[in-house]
Structures are given as structure tokens and as C-alpha cells.
Protein backbone atom coordinates (compact mmCIF):
# COMPACT_ATOMS: atom_id res chain seq x y z
CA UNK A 1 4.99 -6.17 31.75
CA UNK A 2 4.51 -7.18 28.02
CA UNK A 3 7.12 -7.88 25.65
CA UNK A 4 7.43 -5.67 22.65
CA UNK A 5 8.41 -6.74 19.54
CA UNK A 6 8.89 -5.99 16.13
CA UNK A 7 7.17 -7.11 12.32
CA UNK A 8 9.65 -6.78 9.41
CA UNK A 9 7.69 -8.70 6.86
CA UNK A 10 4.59 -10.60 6.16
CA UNK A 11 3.40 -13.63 4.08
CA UNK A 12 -0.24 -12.70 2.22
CA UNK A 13 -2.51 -15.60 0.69
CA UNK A 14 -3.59 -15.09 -2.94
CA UNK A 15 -6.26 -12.34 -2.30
CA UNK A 16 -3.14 -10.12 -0.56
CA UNK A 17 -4.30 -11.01 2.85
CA UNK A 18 -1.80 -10.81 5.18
CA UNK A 19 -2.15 -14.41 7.13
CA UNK A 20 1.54 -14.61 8.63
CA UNK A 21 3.68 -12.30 10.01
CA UNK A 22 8.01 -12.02 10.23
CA UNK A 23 9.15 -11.56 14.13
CA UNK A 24 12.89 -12.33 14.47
CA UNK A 25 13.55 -14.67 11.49
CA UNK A 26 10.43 -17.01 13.05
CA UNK A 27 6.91 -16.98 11.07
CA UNK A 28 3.65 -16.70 13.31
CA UNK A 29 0.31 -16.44 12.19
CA UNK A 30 -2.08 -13.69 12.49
CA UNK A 31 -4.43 -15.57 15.01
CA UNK A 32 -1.31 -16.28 17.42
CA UNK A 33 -0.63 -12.68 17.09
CA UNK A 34 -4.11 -11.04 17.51
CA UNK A 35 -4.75 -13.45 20.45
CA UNK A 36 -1.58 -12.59 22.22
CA UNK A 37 -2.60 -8.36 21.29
CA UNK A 38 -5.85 -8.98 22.93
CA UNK A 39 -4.62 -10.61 26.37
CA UNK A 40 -2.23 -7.98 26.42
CA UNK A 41 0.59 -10.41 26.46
CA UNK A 42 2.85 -8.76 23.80
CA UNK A 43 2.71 -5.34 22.05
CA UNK A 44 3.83 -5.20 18.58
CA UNK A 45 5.16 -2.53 16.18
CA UNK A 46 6.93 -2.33 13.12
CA UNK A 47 8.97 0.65 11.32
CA UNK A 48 7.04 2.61 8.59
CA UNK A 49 9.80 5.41 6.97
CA UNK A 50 11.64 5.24 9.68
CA UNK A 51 9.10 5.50 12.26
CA UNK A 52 7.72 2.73 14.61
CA UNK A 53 4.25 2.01 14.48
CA UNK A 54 1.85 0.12 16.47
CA UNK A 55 0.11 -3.01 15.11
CA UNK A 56 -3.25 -3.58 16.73
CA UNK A 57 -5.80 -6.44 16.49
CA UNK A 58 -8.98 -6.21 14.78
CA UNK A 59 -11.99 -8.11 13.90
CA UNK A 60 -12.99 -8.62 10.04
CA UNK A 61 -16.89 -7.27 10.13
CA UNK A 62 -18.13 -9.66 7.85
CA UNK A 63 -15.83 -12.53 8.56
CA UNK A 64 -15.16 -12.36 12.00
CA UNK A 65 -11.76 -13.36 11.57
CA UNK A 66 -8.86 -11.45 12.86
CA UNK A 67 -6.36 -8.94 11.35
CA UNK A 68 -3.62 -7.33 12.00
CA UNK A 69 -3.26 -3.13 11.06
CA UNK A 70 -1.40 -0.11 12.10
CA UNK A 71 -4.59 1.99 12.07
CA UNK A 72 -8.07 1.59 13.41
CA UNK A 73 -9.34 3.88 10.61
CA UNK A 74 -10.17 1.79 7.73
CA UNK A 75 -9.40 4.36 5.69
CA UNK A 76 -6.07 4.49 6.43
CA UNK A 77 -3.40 2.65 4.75
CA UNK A 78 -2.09 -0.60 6.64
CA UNK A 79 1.72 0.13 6.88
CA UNK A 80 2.12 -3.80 7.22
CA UNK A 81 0.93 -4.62 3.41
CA UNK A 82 4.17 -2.33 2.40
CA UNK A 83 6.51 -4.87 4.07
CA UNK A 84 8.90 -7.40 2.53
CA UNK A 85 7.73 -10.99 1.78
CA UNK A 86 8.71 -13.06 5.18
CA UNK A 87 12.10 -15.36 3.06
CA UNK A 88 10.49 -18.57 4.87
């Protein structure tokens, strides 16, 4: 059974990349996160108006590094870059 848990706010680097995320007042980065997505260990979500959404992994195309995102449609907006700045 995975845990779920929930994103209220993210740290982004200076190009707006998010590269940490906020899970109950502790800071993780997105690696940890993606890796634990992809062996199914944990689900995440987070609330967008009101609504909770799912965060899934991806791959960068170009970069091969990994992401986080509410949507696998990159045309879709990311509801995690409309989060609060993680405090710590």
C-alpha cells in the first residue's frame, strides 16, 4: 500500500524550476520525489482551488532530468509552479 501525501509549496532555482518540494514542514528534492513516484512507493497530490491533484514524475526530453507536474500534457499548466515558496 503506498503512502499518500501532500505538496503545499515548492522552492524553484533562478530559471523558476521547481528543484524542491514542501511535504509536512520537511523540504525534499525533486529526484527523492520522482524516484519514490516511479517505484510506486508514495503517491503524491497537492490542492489546486480547492481540488486535489495528482503530481506525477516525468522525464525532461532534452535533459533527462526529472520533474515533477500535475499534468502529462505539456500544454497544460503545472498547478505546482502556483504554490507558495517552501519558508525553509
Amino acid at each position: 500500500m503506498t503512502t499518500e501525501l501532500v505538496i503545499t509549496c515548492v522552492k524553484k532555482n533562478n530559471q523558476g524550476n521547481i528543484m524542491q518540494v514542501g511535504i509536512d514542514g520537511e523540504i525534499f528534492d525533486v529526484k527523492t520525489i520522482a524516484e519514490k513516484i516511479w517505484a510506486r512507493e508514495n503517491a503524491y497530490f497537492t490542492i489546486a482551488m480547492g481540488i486535489r491533484v495528482r503530481v506525477f514524475a516525468m522525464r525532461d526530453p532534452v535533459s533527462n532530468e526529472p520533474y515533477l507536474t500535475t499534468t502529462t500534457n505539456p500544454k497544460l499548466p503545472n498547478s505546482l509552479n502556483f504554490l507558495p515558496k517552501c519558508r525553509t
